[in-house]
Structure formats: C-alpha cells, structure tokens
PDB file of N, CA and C in Angstrom:
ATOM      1  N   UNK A   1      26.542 -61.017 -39.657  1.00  0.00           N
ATOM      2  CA  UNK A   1      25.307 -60.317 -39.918  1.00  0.00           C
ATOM      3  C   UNK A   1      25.016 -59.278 -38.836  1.00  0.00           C
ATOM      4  N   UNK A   2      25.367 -59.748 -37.351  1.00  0.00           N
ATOM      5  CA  UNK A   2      25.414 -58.971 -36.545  1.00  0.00           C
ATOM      6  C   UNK A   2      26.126 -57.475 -36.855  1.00  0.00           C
ATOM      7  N   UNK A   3      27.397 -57.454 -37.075  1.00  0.00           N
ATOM      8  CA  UNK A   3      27.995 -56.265 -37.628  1.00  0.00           C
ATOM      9  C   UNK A   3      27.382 -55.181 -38.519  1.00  0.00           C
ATOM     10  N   UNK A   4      26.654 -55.626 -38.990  1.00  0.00           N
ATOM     11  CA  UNK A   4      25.301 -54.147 -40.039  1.00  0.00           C
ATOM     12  C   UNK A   4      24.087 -53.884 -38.908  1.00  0.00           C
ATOM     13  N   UNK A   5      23.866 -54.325 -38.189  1.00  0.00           N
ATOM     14  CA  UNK A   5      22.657 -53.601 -37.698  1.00  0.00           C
ATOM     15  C   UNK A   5      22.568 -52.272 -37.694  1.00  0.00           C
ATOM     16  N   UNK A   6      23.555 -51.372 -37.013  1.00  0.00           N
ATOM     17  CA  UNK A   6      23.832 -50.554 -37.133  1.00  0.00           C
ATOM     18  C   UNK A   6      23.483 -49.485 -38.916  1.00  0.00           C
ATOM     19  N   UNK A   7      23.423 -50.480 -40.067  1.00  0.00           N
ATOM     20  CA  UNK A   7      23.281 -49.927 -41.956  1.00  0.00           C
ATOM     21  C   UNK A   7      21.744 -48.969 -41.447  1.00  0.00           C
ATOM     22  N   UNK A   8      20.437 -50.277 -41.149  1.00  0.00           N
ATOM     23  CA  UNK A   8      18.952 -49.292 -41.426  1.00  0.00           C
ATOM     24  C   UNK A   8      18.929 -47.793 -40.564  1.00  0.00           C
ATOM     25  N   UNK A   9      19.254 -48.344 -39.019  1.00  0.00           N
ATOM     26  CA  UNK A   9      19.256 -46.516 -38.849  1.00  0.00           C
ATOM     27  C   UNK A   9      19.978 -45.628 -38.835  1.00  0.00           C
ATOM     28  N   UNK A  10      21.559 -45.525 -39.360  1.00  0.00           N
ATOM     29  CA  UNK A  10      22.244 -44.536 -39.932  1.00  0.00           C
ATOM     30  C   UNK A  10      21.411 -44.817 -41.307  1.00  0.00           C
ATOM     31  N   UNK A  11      20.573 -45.239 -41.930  1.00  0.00           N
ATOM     32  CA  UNK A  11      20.370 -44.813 -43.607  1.00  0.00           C
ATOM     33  C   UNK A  11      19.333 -44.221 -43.699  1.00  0.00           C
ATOM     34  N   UNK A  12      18.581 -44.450 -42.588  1.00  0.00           N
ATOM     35  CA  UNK A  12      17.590 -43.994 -42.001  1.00  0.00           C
ATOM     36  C   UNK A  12      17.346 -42.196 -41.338  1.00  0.00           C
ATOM     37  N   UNK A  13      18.462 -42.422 -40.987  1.00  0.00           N
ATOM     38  CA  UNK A  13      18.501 -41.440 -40.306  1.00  0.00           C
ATOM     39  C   UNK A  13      19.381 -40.509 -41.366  1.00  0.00           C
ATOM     40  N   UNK A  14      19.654 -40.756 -42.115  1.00  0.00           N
ATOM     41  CA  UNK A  14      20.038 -39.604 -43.650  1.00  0.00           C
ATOM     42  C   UNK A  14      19.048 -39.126 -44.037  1.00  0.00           C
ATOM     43  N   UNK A  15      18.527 -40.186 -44.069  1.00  0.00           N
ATOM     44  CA  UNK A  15      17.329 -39.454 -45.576  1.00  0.00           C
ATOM     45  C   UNK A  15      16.266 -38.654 -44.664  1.00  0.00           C
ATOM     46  N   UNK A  16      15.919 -39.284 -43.346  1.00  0.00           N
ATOM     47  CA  UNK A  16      15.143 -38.422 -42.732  1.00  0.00           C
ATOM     48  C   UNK A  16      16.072 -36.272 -43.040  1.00  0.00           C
ATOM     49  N   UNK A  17      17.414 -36.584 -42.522  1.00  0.00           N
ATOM     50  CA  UNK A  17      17.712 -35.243 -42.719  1.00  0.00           C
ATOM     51  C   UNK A  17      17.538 -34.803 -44.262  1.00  0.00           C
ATOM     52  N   UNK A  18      17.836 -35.345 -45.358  1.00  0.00           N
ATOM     53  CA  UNK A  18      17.738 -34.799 -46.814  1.00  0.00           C
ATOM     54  C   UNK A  18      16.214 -34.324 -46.438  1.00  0.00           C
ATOM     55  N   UNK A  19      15.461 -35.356 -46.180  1.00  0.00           N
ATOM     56  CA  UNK A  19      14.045 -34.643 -46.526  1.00  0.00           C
ATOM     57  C   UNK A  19      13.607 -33.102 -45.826  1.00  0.00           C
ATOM     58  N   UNK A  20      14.267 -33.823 -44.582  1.00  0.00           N
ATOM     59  CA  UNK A  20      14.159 -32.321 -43.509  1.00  0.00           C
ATOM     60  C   UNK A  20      14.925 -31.158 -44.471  1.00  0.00           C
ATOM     61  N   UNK A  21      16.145 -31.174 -44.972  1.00  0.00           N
ATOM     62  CA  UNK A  21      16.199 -30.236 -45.483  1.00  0.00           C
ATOM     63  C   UNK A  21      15.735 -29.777 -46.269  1.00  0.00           C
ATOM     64  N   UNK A  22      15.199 -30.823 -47.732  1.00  0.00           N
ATOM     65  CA  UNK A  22      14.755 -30.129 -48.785  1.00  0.00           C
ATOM     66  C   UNK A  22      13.687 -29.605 -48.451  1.00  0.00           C
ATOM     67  N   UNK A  23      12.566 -30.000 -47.193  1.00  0.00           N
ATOM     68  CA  UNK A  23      11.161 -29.260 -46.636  1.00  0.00           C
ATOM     69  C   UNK A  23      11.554 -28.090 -46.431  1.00  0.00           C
ATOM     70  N   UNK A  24      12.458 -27.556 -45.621  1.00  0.00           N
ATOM     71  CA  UNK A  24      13.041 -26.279 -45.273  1.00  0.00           C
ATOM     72  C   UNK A  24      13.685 -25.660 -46.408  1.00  0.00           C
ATOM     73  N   UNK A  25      13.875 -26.017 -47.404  1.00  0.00           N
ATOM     74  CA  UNK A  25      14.661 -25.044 -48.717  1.00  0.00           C
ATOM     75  C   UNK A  25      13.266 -24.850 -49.728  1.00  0.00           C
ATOM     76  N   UNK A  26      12.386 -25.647 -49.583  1.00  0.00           N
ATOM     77  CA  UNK A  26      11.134 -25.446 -50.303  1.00  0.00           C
ATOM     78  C   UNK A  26      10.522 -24.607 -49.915  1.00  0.00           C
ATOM     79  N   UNK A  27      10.520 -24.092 -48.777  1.00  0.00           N
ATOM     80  CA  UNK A  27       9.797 -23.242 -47.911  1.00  0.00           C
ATOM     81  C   UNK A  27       9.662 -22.012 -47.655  1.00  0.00           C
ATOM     82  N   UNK A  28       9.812 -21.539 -48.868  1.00  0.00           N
ATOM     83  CA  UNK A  28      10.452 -19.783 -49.443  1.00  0.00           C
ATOM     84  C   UNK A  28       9.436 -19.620 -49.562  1.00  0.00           C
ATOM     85  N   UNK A  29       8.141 -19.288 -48.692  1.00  0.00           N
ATOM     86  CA  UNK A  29       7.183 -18.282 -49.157  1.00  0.00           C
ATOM     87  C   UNK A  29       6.910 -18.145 -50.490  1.00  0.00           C
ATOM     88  N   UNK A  30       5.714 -17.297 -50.500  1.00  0.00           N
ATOM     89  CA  UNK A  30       5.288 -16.986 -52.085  1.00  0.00           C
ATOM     90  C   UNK A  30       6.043 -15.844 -52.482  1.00  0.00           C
ATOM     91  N   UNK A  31       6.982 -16.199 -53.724  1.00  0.00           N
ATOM     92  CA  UNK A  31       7.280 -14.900 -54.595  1.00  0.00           C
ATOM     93  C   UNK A  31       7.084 -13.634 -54.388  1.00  0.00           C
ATOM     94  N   UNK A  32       6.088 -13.254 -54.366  1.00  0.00           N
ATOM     95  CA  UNK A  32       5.390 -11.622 -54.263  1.00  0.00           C
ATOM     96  C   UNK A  32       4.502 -11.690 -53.150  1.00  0.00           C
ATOM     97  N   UNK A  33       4.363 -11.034 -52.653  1.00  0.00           N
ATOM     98  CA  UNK A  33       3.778 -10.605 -51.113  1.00  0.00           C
ATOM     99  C   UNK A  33       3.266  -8.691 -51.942  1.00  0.00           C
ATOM    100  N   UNK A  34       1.657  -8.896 -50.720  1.00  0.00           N
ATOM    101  CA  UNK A  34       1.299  -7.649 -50.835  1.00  0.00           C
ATOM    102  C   UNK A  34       0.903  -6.901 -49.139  1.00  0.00           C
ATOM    103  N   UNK A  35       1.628  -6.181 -48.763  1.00  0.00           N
ATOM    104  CA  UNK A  35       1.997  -5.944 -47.646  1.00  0.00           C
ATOM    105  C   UNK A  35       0.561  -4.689 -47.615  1.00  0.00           C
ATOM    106  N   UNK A  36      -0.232  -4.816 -46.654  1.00  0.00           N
ATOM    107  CA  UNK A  36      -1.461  -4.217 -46.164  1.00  0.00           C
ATOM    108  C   UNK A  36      -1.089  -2.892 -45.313  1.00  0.00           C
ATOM    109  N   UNK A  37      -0.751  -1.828 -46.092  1.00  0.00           N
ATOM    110  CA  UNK A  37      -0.075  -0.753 -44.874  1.00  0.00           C
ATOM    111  C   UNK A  37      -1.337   0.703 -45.019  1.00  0.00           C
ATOM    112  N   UNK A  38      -2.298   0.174 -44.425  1.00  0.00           N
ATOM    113  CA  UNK A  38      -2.907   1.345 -44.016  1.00  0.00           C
ATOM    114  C   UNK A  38      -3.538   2.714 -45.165  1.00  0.00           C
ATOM    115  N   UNK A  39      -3.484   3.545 -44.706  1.00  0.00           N
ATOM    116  CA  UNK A  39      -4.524   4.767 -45.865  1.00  0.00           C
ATOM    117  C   UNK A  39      -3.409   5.399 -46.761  1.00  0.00           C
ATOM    118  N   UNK A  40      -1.831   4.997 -46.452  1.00  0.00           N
ATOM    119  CA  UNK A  40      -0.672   5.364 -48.134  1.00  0.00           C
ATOM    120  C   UNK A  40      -1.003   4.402 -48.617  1.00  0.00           C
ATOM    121  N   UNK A  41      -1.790   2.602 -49.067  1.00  0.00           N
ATOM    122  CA  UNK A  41      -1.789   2.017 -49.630  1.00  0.00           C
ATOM    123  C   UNK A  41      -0.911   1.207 -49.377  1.00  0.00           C
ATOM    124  N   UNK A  42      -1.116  -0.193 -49.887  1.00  0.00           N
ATOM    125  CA  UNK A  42      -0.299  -1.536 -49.740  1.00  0.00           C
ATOM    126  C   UNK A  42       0.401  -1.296 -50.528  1.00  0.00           C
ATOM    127  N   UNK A  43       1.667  -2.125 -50.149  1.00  0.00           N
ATOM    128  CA  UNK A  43       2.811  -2.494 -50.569  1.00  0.00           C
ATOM    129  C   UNK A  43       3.050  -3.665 -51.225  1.00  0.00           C
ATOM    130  N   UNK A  44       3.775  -3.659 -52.645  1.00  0.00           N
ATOM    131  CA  UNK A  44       3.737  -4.793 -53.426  1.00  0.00           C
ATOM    132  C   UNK A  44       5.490  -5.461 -53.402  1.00  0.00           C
ATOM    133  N   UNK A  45       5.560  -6.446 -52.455  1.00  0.00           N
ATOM    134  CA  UNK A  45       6.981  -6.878 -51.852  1.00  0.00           C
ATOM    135  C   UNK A  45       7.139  -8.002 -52.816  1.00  0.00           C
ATOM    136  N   UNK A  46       8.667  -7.860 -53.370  1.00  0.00           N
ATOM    137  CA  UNK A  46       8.684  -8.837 -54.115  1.00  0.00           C
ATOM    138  C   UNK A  46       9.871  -9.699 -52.980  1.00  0.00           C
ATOM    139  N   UNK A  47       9.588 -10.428 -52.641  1.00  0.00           N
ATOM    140  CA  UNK A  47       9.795 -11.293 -51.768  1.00  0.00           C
ATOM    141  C   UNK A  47      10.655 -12.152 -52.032  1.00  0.00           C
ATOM    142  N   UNK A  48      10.931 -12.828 -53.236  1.00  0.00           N
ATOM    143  CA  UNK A  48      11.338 -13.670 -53.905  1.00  0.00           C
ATOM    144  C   UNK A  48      13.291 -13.127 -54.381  1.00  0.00           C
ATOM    145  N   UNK A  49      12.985 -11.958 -54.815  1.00  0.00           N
ATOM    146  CA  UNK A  49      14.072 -11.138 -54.956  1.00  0.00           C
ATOM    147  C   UNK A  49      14.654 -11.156 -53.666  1.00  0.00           C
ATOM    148  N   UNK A  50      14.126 -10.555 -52.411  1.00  0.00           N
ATOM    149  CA  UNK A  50      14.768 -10.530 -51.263  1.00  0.00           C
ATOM    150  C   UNK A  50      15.578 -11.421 -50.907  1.00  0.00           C
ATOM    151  N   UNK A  51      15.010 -13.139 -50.687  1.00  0.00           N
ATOM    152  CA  UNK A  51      15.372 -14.118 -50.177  1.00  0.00           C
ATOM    153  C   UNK A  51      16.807 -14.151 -51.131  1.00  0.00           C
ATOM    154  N   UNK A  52      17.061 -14.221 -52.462  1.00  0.00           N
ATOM    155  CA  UNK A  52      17.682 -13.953 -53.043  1.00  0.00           C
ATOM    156  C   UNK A  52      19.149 -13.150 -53.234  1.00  0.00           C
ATOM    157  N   UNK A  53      18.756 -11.706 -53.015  1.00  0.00           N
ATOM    158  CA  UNK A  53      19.624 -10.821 -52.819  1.00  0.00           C
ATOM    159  C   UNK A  53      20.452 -10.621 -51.436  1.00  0.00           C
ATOM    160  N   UNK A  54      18.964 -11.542 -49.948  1.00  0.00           N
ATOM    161  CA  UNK A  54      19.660 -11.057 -48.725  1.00  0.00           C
ATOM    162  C   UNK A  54      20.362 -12.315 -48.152  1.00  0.00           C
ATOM    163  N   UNK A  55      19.809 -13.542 -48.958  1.00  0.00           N
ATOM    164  CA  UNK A  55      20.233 -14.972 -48.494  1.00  0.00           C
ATOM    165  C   UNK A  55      19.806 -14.931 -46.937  1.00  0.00           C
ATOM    166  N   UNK A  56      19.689 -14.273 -45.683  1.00  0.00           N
ATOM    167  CA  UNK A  56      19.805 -14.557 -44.594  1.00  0.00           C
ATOM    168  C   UNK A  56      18.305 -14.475 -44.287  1.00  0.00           C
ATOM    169  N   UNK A  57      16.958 -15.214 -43.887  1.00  0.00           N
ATOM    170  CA  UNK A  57      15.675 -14.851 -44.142  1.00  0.00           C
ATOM    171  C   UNK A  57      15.837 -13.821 -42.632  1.00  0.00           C
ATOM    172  N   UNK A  58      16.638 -13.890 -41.690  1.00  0.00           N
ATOM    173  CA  UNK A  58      16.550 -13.440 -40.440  1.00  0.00           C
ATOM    174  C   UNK A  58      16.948 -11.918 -40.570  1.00  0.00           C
ATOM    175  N   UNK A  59      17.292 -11.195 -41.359  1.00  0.00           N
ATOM    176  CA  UNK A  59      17.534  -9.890 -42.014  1.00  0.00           C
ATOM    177  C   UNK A  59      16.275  -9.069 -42.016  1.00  0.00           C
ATOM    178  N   UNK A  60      14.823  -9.734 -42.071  1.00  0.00           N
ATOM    179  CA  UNK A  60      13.825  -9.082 -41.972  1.00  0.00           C
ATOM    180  C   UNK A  60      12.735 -10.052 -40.640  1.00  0.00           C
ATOM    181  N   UNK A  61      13.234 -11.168 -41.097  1.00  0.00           N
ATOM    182  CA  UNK A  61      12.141 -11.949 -39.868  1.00  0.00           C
ATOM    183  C   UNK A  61      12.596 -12.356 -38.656  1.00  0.00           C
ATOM    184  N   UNK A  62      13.570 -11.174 -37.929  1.00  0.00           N
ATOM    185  CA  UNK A  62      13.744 -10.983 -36.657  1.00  0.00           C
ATOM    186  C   UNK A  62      12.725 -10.334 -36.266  1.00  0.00           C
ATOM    187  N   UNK A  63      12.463  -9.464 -36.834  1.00  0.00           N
ATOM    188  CA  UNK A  63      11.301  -8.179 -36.445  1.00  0.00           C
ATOM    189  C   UNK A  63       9.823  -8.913 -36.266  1.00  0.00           C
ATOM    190  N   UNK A  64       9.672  -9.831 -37.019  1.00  0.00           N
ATOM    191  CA  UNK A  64       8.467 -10.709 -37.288  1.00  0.00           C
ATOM    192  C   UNK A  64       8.246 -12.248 -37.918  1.00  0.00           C
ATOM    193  N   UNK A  65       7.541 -12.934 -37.381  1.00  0.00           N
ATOM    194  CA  UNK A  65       7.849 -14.303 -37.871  1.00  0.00           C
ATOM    195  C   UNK A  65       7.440 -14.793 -39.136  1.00  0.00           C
ATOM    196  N   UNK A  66       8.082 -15.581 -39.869  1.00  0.00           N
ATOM    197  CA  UNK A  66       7.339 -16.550 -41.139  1.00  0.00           C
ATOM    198  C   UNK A  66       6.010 -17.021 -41.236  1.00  0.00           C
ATOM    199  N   UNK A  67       5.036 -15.969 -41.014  1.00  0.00           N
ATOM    200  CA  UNK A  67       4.091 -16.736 -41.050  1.00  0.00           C
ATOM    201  C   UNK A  67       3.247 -15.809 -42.100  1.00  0.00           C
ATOM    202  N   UNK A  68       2.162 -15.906 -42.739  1.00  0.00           N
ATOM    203  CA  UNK A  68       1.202 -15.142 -43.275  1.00  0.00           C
ATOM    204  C   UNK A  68       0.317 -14.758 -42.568  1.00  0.00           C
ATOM    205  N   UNK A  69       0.661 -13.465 -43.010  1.00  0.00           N
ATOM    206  CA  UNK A  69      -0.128 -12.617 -42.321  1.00  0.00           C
ATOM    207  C   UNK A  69       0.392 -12.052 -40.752  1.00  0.00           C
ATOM    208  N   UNK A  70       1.583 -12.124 -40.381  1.00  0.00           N
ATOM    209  CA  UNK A  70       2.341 -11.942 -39.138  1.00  0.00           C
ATOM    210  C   UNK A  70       2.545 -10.063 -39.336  1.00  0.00           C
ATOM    211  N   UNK A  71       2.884  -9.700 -40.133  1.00  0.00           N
ATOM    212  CA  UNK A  71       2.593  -8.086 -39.868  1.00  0.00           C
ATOM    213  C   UNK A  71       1.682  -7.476 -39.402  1.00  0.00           C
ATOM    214  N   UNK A  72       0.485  -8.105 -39.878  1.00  0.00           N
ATOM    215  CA  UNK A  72      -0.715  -7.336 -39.817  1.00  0.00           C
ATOM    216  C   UNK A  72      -1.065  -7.902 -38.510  1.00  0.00           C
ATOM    217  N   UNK A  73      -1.148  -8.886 -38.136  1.00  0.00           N
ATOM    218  CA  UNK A  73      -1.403  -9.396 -36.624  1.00  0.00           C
ATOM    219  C   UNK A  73      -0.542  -8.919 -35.605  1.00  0.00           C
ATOM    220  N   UNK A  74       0.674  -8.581 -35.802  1.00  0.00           N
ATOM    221  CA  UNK A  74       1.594  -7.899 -34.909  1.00  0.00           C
ATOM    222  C   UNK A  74       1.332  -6.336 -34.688  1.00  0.00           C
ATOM    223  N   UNK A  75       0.866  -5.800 -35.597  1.00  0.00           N
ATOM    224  CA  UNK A  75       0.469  -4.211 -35.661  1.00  0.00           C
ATOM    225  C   UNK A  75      -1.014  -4.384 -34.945  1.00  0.00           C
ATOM    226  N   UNK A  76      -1.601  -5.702 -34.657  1.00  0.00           N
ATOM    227  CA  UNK A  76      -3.271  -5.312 -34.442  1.00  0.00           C
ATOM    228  C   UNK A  76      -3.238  -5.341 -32.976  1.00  0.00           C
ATOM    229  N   UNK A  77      -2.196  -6.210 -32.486  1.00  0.00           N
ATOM    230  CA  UNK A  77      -1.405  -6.450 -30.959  1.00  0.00           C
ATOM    231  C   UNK A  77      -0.741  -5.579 -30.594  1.00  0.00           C
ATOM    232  N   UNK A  78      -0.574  -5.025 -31.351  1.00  0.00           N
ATOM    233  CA  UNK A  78       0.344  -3.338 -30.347  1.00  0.00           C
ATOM    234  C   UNK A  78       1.492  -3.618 -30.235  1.00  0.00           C
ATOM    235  N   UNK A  79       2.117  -5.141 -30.853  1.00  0.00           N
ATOM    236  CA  UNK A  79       3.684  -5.604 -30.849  1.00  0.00           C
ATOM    237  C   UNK A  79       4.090  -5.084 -31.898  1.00  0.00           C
ATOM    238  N   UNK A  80       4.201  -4.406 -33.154  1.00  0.00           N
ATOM    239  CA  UNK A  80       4.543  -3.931 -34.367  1.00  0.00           C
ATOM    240  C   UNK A  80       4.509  -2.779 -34.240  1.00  0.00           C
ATOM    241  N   UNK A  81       4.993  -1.436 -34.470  1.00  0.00           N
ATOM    242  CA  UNK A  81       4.496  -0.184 -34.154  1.00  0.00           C
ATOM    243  C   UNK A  81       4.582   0.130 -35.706  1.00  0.00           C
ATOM    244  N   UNK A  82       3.689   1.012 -35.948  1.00  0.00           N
ATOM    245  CA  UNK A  82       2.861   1.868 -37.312  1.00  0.00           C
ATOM    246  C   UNK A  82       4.402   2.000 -38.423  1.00  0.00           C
ATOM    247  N   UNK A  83       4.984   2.313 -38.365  1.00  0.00           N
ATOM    248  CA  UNK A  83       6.131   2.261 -39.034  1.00  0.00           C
ATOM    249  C   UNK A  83       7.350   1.493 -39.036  1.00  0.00           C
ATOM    250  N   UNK A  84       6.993   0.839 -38.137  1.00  0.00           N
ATOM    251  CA  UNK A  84       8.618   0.151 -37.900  1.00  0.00           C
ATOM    252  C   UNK A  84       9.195  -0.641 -39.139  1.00  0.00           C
ATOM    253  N   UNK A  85       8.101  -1.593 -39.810  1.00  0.00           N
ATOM    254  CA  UNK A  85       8.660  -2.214 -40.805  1.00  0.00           C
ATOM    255  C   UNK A  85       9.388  -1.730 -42.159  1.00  0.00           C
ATOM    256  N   UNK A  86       8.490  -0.443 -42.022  1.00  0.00           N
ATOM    257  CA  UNK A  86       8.836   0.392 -43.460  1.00  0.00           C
ATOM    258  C   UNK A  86      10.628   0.595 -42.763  1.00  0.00           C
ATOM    259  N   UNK A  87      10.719   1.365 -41.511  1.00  0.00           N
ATOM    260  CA  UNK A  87      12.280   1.983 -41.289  1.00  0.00           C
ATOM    261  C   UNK A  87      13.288   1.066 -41.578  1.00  0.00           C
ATOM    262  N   UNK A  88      12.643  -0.108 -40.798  1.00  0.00           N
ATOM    263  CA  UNK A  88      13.831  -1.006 -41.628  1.00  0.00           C
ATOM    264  C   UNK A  88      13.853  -1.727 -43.345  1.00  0.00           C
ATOM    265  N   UNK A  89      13.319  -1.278 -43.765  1.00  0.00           N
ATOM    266  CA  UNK A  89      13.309  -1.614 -45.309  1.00  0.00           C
ATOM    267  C   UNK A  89      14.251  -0.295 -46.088  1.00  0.00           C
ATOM    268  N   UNK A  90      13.833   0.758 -45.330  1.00  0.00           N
ATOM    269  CA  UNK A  90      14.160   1.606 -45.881  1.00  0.00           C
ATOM    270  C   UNK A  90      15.672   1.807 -45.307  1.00  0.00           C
ATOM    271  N   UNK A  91      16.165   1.595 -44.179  1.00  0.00           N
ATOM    272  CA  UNK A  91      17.172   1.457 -43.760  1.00  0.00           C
ATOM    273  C   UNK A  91      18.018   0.841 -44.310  1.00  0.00           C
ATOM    274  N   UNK A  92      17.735  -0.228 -44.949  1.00  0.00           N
ATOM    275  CA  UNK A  92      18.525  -1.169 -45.410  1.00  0.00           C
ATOM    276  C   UNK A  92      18.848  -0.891 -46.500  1.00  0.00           C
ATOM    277  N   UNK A  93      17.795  -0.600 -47.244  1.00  0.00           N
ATOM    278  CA  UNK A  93      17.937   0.006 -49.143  1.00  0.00           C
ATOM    279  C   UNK A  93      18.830   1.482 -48.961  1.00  0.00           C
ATOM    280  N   UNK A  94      18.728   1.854 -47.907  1.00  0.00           N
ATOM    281  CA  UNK A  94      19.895   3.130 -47.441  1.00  0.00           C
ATOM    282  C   UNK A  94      21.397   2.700 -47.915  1.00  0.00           C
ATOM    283  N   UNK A  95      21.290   1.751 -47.063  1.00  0.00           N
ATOM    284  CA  UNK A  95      22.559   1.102 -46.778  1.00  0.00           C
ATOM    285  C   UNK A  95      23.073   0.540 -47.774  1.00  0.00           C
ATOM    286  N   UNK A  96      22.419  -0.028 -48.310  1.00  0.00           N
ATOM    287  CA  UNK A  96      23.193  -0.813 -49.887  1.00  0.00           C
ATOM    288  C   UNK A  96      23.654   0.309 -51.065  1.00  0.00           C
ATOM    289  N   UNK A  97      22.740   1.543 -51.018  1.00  0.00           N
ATOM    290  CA  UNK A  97      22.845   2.334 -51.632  1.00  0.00           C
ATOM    291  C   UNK A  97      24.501   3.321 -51.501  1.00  0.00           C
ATOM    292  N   UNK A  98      24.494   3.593 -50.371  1.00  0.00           N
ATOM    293  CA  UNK A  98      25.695   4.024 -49.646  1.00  0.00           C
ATOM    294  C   UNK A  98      26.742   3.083 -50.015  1.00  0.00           C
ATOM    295  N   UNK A  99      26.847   1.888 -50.215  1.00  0.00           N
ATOM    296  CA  UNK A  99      27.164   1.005 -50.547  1.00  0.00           C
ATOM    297  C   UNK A  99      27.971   0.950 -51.599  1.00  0.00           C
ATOM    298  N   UNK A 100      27.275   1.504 -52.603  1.00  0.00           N
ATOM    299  CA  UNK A 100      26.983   1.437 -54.362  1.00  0.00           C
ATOM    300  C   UNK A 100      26.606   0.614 -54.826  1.00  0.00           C
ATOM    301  N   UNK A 101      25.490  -0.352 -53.979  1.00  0.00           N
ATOM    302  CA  UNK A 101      25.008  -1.897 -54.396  1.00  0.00           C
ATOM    303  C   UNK A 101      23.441  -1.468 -55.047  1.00  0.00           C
ATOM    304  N   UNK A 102      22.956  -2.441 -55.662  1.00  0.00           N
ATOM    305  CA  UNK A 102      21.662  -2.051 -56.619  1.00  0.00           C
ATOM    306  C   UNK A 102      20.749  -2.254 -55.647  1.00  0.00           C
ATOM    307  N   UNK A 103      20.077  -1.349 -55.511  1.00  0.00           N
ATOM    308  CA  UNK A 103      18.469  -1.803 -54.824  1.00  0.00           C
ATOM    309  C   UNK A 103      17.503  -1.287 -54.811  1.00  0.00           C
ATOM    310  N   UNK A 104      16.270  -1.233 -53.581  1.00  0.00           N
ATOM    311  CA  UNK A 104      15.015  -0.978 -53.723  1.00  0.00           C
ATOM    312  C   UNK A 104      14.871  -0.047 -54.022  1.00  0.00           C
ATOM    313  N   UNK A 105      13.144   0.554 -53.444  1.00  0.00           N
ATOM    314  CA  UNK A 105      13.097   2.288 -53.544  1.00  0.00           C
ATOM    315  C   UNK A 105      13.257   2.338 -51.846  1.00  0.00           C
ATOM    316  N   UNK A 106      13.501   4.240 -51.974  1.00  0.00           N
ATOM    317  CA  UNK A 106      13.266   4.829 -50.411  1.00  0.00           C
ATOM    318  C   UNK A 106      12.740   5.640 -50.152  1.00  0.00           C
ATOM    319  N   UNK A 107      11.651   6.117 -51.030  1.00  0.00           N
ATOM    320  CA  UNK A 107      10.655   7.525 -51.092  1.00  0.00           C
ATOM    321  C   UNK A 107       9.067   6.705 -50.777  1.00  0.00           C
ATOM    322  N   UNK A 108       8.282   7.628 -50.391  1.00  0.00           N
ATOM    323  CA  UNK A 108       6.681   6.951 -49.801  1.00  0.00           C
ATOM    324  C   UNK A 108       6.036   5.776 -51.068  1.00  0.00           C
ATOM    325  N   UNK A 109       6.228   7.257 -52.311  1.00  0.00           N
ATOM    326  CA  UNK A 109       5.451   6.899 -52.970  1.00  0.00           C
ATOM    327  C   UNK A 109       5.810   5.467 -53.851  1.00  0.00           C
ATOM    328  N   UNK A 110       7.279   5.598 -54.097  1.00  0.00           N
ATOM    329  CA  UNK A 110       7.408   4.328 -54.777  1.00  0.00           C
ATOM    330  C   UNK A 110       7.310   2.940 -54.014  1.00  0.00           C
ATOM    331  N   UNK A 111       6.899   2.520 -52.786  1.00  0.00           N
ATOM    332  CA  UNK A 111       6.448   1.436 -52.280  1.00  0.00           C
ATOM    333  C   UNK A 111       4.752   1.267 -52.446  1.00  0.00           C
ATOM    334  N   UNK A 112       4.390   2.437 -52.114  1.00  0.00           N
ATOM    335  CA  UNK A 112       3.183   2.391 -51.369  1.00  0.00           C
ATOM    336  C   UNK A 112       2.125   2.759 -52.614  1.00  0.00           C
ATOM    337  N   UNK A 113       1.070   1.617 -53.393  1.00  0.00           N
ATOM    338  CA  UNK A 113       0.342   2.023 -54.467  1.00  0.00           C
ATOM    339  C   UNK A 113      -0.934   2.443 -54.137  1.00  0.00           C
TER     340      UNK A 113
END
C-alpha cells in the first residue's frame, strides 16, 4: 500500500495543470474590441480573427498588456505614444500583403469610423 502514495499527488497534480490550461485557452478576450482612438474616431478590432490568424497573442501584446482597457491607460501615462499602435497594425497588414497573404485595411479611413 505503501508503494501508491506517490497515485493522489501526481493525479493531483495533472488535473491541477489541465485546469490551468483550459483557464488560459478560455481566456481569449472578447471577440470584437472597440479601440477609443481620439477625434479620427474609434476603431472596431475584430479581435477574435486576430488571435486566430496570428496564433501568437505576443504579436500585438508586447506593445501592451491583456488587460481592458490597457491602450487607453498607456496613452493617458505618456507610455503609449499617439500613434504607435495604429503603425504597428498597419505594419503588419503591410507585411502580409507584400506577402500575398489576405488581410486587414491600411488607409485612415477604413479603420477609423
């Protein structure tokens, strides 16, 4: 009997990770995001597509963290500068394009309603 002690916390210690993971794969943000950019008008981010198309969430949330509402708090701190987020969106939809891969827009108006 001695010989299983060892069964509860390796079984234990699984499921703790399944759960840990499935918390972290659940954890995709909301679908659509509406990005608050100033007097061109907000931006309607479909978010959901991204996670999707870029698989890597760190592709955009190096620049800024997972949180709601982290753009707009980073631009109010003087850590975000007035454009930066757009260059890299637009950078990127550059790039895929160059590419010949399908993607966003890269002109003002088609982000910004």
């Amino acid at each position: 009997m001695k010989q299983r002690k060892w069964f509860w916390p390796v079984l234990a210690a699984l499921v703790l990770t399944a759960v840990a993971a499935l918390a972290a794969e659940m954890n995709m943000g909301a679908p659509n995001l509406v990005i608050p950019a100033g007097n061109k008008g907000d931006v309607s981010f479909p978010h959901g597509t991204h996670q999707t198309v870029l698989e890597d969430c760190n592709t955009c949330h190096s620049l800024f963290p997972q949180e709601p509402g982290s753009i707009v708090s980073l631009k109010a701190a003087g850590t975000l500068r007035k454009m930066q987020v757009m260059k890299v969106c637009q950078g990127c939809h550059k790039e895929m394009t160059q590419a010949g891969k399908k993607t966003g827009p890269v002109s003002c108006n088609d982000c910004h309603q």
